[in-house]
Protein backbone atom coordinates (compact mmCIF):
# COMPACT_ATOMS: atom_id res chain seq x y z
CA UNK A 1 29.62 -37.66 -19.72
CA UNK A 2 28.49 -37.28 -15.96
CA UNK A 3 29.11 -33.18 -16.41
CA UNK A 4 27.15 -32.88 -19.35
CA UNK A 5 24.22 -34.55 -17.89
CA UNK A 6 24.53 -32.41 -14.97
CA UNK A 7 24.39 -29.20 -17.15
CA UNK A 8 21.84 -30.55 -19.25
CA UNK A 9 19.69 -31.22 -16.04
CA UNK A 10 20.17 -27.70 -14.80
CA UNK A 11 19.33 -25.96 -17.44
CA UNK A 12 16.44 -28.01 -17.99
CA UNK A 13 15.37 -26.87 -14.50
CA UNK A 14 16.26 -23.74 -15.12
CA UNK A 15 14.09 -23.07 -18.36
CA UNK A 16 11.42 -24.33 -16.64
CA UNK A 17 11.58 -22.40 -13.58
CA UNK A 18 11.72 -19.35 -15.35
CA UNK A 19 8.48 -20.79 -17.55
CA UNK A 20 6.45 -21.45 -14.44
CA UNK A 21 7.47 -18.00 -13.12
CA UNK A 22 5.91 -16.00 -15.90
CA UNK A 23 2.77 -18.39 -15.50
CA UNK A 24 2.56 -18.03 -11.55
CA UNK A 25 2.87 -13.83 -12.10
CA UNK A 26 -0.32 -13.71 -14.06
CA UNK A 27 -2.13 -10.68 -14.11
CA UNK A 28 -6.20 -10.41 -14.32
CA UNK A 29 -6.73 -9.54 -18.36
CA UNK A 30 -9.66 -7.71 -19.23
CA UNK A 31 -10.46 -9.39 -22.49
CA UNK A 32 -10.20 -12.77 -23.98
CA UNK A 33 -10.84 -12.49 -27.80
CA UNK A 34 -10.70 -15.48 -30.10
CA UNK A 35 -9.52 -17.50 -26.97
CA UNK A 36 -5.84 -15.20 -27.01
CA UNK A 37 -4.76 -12.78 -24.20
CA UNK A 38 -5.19 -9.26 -25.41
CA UNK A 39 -3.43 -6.56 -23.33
CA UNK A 40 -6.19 -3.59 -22.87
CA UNK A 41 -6.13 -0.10 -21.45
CA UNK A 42 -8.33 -0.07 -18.40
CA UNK A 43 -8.20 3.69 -18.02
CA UNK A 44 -8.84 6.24 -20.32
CA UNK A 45 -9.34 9.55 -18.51
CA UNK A 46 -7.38 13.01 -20.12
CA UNK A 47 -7.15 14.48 -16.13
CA UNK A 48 -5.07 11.03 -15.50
CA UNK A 49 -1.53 12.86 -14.25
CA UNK A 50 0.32 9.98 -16.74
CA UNK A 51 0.84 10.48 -20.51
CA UNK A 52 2.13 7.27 -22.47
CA UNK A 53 3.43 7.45 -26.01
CA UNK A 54 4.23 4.93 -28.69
CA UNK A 55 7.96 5.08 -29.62
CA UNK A 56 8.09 2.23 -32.24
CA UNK A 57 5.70 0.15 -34.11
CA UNK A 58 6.90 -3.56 -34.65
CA UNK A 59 6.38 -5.95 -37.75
CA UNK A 60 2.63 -7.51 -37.57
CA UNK A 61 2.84 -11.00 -36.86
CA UNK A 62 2.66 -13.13 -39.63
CA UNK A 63 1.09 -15.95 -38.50
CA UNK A 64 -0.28 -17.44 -34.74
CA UNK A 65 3.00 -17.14 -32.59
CA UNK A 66 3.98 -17.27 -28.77
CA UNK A 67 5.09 -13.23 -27.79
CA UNK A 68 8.19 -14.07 -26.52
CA UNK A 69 9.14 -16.21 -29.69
CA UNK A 70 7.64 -13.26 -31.96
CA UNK A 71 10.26 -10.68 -29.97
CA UNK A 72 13.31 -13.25 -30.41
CA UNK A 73 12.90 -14.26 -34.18
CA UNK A 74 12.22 -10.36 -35.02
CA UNK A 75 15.79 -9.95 -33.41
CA UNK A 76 13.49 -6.70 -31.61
CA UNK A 77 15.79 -8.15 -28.43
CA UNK A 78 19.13 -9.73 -28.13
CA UNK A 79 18.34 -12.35 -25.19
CA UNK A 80 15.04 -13.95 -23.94
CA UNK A 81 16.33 -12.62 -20.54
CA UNK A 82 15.30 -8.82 -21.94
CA UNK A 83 12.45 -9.91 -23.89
CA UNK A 84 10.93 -11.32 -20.55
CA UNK A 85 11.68 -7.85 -18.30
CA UNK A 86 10.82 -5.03 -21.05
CA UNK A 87 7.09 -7.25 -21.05
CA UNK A 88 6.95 -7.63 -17.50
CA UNK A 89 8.09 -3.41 -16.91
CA UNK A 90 5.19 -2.86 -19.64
CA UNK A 91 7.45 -1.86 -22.57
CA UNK A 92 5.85 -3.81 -24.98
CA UNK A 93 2.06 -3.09 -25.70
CA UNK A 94 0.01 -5.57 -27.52
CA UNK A 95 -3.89 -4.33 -29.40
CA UNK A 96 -6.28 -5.62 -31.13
CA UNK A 97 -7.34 -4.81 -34.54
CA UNK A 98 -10.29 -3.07 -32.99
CA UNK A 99 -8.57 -1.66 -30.31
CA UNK A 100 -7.02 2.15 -30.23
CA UNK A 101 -4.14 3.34 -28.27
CA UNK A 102 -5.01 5.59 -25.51
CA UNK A 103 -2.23 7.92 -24.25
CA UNK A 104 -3.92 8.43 -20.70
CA UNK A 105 -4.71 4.79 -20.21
CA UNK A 106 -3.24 2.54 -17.30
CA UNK A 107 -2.47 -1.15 -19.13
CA UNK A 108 -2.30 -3.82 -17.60
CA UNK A 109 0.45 -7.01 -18.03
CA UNK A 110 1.11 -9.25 -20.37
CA UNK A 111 2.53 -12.49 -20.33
CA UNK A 112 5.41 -14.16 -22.65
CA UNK A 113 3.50 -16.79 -23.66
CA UNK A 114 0.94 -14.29 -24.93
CA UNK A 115 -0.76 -16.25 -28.08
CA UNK A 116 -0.51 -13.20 -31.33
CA UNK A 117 -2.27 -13.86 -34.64
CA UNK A 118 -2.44 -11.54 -37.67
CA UNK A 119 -5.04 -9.86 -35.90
CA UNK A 120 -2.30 -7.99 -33.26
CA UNK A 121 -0.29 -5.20 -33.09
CA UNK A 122 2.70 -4.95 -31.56
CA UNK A 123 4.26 -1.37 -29.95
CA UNK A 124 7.33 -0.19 -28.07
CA UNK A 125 5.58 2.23 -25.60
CA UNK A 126 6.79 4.64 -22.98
CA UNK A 127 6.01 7.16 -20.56
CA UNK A 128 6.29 10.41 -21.44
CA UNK A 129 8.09 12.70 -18.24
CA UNK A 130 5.70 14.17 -15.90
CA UNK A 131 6.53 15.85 -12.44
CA UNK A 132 6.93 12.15 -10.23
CA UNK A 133 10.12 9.53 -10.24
CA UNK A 134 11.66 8.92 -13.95
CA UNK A 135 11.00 5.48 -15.92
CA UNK A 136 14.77 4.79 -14.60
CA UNK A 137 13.42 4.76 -10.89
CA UNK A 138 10.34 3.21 -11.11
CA UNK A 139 11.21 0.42 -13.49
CA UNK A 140 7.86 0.02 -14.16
CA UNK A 141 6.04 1.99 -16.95
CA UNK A 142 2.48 2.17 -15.69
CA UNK A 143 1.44 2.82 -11.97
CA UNK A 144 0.13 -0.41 -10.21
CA UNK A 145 -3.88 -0.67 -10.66
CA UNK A 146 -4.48 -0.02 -7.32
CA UNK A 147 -3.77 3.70 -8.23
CA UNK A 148 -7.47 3.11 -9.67
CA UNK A 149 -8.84 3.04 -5.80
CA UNK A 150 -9.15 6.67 -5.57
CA UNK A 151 -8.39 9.96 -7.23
CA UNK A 152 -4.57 10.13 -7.42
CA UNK A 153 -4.73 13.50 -5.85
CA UNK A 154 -6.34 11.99 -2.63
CA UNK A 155 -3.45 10.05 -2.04
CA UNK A 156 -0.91 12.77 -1.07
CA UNK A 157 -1.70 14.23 2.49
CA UNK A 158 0.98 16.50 2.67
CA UNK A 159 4.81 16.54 1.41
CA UNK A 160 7.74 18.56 0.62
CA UNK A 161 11.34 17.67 -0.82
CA UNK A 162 11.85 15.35 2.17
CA UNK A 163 9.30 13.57 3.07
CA UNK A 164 5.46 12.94 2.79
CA UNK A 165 2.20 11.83 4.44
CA UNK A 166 0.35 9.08 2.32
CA UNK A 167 -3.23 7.97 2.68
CA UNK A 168 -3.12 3.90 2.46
CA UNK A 169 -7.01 2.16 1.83
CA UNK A 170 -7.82 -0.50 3.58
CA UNK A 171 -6.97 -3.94 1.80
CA UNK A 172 -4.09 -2.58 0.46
CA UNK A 173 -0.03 -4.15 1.98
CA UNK A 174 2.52 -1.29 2.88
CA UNK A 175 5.32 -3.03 2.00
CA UNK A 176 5.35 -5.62 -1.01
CA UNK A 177 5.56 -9.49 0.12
CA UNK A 178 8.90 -10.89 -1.69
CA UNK A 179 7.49 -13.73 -2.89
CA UNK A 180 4.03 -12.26 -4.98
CA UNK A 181 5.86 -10.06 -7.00
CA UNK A 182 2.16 -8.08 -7.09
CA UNK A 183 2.77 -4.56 -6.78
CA UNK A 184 -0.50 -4.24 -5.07
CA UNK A 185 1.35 -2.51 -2.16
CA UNK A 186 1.55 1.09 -0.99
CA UNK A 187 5.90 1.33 -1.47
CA UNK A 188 4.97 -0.11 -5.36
CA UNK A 189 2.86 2.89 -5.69
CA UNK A 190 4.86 5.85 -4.29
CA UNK A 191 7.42 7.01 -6.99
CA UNK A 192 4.18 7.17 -8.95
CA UNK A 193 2.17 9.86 -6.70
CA UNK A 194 5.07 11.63 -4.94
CA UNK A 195 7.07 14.33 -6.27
CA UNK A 196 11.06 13.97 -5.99
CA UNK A 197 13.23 16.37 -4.11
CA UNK A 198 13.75 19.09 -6.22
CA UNK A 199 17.29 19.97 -4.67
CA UNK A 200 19.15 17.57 -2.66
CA UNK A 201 22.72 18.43 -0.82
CA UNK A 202 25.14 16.38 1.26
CA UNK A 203 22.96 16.36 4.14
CA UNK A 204 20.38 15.50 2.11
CA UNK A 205 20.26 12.98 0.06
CA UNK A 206 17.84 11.67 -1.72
CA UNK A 207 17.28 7.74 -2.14
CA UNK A 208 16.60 5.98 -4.99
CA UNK A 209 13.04 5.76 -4.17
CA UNK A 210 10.36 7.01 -0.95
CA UNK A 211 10.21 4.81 1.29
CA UNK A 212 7.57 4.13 4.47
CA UNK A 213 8.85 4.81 7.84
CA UNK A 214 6.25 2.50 9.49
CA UNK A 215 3.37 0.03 8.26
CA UNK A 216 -0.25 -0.49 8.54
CA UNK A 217 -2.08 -3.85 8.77
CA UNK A 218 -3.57 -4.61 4.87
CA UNK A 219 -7.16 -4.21 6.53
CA UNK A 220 -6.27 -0.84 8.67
CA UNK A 221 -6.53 2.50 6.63
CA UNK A 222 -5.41 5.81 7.16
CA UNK A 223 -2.04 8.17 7.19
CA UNK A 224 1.78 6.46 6.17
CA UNK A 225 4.66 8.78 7.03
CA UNK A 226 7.08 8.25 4.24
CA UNK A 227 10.65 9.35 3.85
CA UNK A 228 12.19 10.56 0.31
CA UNK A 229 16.23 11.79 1.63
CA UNK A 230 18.65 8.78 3.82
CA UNK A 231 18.75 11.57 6.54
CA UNK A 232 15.07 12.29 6.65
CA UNK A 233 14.52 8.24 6.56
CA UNK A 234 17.39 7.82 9.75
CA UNK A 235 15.53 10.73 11.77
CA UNK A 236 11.71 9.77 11.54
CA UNK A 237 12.93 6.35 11.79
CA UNK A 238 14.70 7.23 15.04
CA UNK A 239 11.70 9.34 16.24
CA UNK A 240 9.10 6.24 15.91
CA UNK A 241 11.76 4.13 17.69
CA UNK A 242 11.87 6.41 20.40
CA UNK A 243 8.38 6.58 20.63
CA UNK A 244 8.37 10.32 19.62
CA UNK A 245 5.34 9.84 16.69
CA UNK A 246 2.33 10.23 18.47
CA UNK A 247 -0.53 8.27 16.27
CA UNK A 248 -4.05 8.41 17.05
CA UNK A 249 -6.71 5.08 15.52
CA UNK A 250 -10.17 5.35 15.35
CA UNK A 251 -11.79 1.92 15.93
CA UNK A 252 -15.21 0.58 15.91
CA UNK A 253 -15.65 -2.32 18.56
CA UNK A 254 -18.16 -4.97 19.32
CA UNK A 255 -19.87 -4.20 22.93
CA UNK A 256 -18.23 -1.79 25.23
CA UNK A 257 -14.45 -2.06 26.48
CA UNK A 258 -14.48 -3.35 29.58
CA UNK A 259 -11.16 -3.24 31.63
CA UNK A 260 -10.26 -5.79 34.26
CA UNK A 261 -9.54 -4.44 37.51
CA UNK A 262 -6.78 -6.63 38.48
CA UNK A 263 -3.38 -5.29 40.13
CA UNK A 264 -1.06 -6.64 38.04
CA UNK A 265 -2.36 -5.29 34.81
CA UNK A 266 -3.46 -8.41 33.31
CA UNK A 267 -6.57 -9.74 32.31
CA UNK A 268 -8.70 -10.19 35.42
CA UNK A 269 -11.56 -12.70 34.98
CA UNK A 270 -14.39 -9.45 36.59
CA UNK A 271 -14.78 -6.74 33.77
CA UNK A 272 -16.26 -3.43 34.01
CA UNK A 273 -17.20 -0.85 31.55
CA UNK A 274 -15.47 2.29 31.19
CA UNK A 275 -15.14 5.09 29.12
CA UNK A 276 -11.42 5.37 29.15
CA UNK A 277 -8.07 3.99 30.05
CA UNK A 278 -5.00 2.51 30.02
CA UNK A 279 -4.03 -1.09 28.89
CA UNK A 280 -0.68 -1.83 30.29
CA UNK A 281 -0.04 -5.59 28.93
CA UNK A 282 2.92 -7.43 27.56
CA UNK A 283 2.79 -8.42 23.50
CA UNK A 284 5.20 -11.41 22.65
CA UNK A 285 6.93 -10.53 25.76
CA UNK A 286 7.38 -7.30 25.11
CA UNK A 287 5.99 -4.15 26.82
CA UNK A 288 2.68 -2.97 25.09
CA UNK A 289 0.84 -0.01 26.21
CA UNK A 290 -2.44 1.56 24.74
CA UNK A 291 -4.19 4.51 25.72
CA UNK A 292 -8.29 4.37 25.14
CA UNK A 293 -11.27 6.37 25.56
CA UNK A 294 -15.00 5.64 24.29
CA UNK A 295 -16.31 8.27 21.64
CA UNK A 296 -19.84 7.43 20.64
CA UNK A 297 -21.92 3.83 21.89
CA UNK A 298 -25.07 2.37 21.20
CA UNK A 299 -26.22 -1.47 22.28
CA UNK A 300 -24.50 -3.33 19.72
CA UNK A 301 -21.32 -0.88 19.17
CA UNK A 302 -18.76 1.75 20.83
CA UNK A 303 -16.45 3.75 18.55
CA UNK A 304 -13.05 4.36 20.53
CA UNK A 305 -10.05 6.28 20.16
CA UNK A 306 -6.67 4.86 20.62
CA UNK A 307 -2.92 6.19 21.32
CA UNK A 308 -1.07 3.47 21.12
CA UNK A 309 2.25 3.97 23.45
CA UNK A 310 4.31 1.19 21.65
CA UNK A 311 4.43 -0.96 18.73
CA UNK A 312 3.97 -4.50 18.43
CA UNK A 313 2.79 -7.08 16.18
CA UNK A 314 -1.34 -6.30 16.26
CA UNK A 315 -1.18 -4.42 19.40
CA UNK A 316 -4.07 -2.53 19.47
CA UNK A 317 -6.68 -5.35 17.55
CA UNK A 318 -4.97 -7.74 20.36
CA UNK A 319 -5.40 -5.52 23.51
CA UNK A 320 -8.79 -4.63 22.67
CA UNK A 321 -9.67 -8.18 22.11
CA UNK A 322 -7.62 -9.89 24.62
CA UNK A 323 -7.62 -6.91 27.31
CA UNK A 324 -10.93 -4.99 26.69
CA UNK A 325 -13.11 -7.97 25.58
CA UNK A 326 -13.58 -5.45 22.61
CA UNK A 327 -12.92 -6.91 19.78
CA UNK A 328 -12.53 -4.83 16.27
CA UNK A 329 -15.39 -5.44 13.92
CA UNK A 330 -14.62 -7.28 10.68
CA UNK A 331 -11.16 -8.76 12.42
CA UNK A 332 -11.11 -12.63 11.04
CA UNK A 333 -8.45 -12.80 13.61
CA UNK A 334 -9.35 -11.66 16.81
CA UNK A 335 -12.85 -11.17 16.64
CA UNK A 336 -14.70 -14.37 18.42
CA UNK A 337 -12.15 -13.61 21.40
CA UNK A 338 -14.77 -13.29 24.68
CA UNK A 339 -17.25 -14.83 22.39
CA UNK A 340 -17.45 -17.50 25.26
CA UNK A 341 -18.66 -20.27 22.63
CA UNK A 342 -21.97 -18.81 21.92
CA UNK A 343 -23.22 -19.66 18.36
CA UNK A 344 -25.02 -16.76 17.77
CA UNK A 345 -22.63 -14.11 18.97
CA UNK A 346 -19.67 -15.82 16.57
CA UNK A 347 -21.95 -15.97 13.87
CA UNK A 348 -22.80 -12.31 14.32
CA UNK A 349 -19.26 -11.43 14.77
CA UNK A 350 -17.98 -13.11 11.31
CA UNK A 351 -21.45 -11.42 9.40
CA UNK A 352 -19.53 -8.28 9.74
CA UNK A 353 -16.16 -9.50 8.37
CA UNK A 354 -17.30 -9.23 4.30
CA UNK A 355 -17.23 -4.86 6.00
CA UNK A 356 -13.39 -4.87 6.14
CA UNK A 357 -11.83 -4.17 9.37
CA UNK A 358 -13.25 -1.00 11.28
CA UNK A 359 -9.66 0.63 12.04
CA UNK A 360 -7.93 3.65 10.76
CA UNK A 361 -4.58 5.58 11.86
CA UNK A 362 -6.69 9.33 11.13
CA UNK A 363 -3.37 11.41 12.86
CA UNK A 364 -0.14 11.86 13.34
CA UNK A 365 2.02 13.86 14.99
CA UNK A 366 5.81 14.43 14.61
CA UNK A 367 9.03 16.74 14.66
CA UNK A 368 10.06 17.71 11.04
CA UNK A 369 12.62 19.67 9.98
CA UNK A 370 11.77 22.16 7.44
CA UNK A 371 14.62 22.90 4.80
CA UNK A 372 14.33 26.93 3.59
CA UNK A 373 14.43 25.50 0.08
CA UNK A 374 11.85 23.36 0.60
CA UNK A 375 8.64 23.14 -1.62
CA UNK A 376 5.48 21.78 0.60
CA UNK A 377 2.56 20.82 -1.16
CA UNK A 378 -0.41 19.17 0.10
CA UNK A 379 -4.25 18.48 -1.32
CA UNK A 380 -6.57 20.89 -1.27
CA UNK A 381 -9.55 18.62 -0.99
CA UNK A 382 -11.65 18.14 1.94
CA UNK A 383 -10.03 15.03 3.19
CA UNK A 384 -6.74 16.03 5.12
CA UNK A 385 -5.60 18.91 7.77
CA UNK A 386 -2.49 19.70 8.79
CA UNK A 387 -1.42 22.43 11.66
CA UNK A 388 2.69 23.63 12.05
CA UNK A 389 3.56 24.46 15.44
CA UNK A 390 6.71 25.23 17.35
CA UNK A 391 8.34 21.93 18.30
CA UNK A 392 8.44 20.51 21.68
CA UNK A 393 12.46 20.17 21.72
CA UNK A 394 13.96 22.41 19.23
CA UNK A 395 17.61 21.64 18.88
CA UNK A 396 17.82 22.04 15.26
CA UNK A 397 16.71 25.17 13.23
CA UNK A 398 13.78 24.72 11.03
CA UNK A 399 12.33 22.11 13.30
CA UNK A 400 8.56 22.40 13.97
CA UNK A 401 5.69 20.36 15.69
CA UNK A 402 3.75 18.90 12.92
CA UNK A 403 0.08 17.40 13.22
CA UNK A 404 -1.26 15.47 9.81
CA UNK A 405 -5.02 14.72 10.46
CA UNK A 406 -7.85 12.76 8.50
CA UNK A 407 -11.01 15.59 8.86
CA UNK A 408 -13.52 12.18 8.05
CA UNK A 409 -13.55 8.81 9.13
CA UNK A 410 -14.60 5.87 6.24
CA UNK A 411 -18.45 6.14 5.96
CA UNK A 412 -18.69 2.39 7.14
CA UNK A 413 -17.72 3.57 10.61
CA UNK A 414 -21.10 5.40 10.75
CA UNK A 415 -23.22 3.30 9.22
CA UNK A 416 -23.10 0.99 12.50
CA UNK A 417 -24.48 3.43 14.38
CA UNK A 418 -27.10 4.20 12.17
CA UNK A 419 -28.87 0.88 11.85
């Protein structure tokens, strides 16, 4: 009696676990129409690279019914297990009687305990194949929203069958947090924007999906080195852990840097402007280093480059805080640091933090190894540059210096100095 009260307690917990899940996932609907949930296409443009298709048209529901209880009685899926993954991958498309299906629309979500009435239909949809990752990679049928930030082409710096250079917004996570579930993260978006390698050998091969070598902060925009083949992946990840990526920020700073002119390299209470250094200045007890010149001031801002030597948790929004009495405009974090207590200077400092943070990674510069077979593509916009040069330490053939470069900074970073 004891063990069946114990099962019957477990599975109790476990049904409603799995209940509260689909509730806590919710996604933002676009329409509410006789109080129920209606799935709707939130893009409908014919130069949108994805093409969706309806593969099978389902019974209209009879009467008012829960979606997940309308898949199970219609015996359309064996176990509420599938029922609840081909909704969440976007298999299952729900309309309104007023609504039309748009093949080059981006839907968004549903959720099982989607209300239907007589009013719904009910489709099996899928993408049709295009030149990025397969339905069996991605999972996922339609590209994460955020794919609506910008013109998909804009997103691709540069790539070839091995690896790529990405342009990540600000406000946007490189790699997704494991407990949101979101997909509002650059690594979400990939296998929807990058091509996969076209030819692949033992030395190369490819992984399941392209993955980011390094991050940015969710506030800091700019250029993502990303690796598509495990050896590709081993040697840029080697190369940033050997400090052989050189990456170049643009930041726009409150005041001017001024460095202390201690001995020891710390932060001496006297500060003096300057137009460039070094700051030399343990992170979580770790060696940090940041190289730093001034481009453009005025009274209220400086604009300053930054090579960051190393690679620690916030190093360059800490040592221009901490170190430079600089802090980054719009950082919530770090930006009353030198403040001294003044109310008007913090309340100055947080007006500017509804801008987003004023930092962007607009270069990089790396060894890459280029395969004869390889196809290189890159965007023929405005946006992006990208120069090949002989590599500094050619031990392997095909190896050249490659710089990726931004052309433009974001407009907000100008607008400071225009006011």
């Amino acid at each position: 009696m004891k063990a069946v009260l114990i099962f019957l307690w477990r599975f109790s917990s476990l049904t409603t676990r799995g209940y509260r899940w689909s509730l806590s996932n919710k996604q933002p609907l676009a329409s509410q129409r006789n109080g129920l949930h209606a799935l709707s296409q939130i893009q409908g443009n014919s130069e949108t690279p994805w093409m969706f298709d309806i593969v099978e048209d389902f019974p209209p529901p009879s009467r008012t019914d829960n979606l997940l209880h309308y898949l199970l009685s219609n015996q359309i899926f064996p176990t509420a297990s599938r029922a609840r993954r081909a909704i969440r991958y976007g298999e299952i498309l729900v309309l309104s009687d007023d609504e039309e299906f748009d093949p080059h629309a981006i839907s968004r979500p549903i959720d099982p305990p989607l209300k239907l009435s007589s009013g719904h239909s009910v489709h099996r949809v899928t993408r049709l194949p295009d030149r990025f990752y397969p339905v069996q990679i991605t999972k996922y049928l339609y590209p994460p929203e955020t794919t609506l930030l910008q013109n998909h082409e804009d997103w691709v710096v540069f790539q070839d069958d091995e690896m790529a250079v990405v342009h990540k917004p600000e406000g946007m996570t490189t790699i997704e947090s494991t407990t949101t579930g979101t997909r509002e993260d650059l690594q979400s978006l990939l296998p929807f924007i990058l091509t996969p390698p076209t030819r692949t050998s033992k030395e190369t091969v490819a992984v399941q999906r392209p993955r980011p070598i390094h991050r940015l902060d969710r506030g800091t925009s700019g250029l993502v080195l990303v690796g598509k083949t495990q050896s590709t992946l081993a040697r840029l990840s080697a190369l940033f852990a050997n400090r052989q990526v050189h990456k170049t920020y643009t930041a726009v700073v409150f005041g001017h840097p001024r460095d202390g002119d201690d001995d020891d390299g710390g932060v001496s209470q006297k500060h003096t402007k300057k137009s460039s250094g070094v700051v030399d200045y343990p992170i979580d007890c770790k060696a940090a280093a940041t190289k730093w010149r001034v481009l453009e001031t005025n009274d209220r801002f400086s604009m300053v480059e930054l090579n960051p030597e190393t690679g620690r948790y916030h190093q360059l929004r800490r040592h221009l805080a901490y170190c430079l009495r600089a802090p980054i405009v719009g950082d919530p974090k770090y930006d009353l640091v030198g403040t001294g207590g003044s109310s008007n200077i913090v309340e100055e400092h947080k007006s500017y933090r509804r801008l987003g943070l004023h930092l962007c990674c607009h270069q990089l510069e790396f060894d890459h190894t280029f395969a004869a077979t390889s196809l290189a593509s890159h965007s023929s916009g405005p946006k992006y540059s990208y120069t090949i040069s002989e590599a500094t330490d050619d031990n392997q053939a095909g190896t050249k210096r490659m710089r990726v470069s931004l052309t433009s900074l974001p407009d907000k970073f100008f607008k400071l100095f225009q006011t």
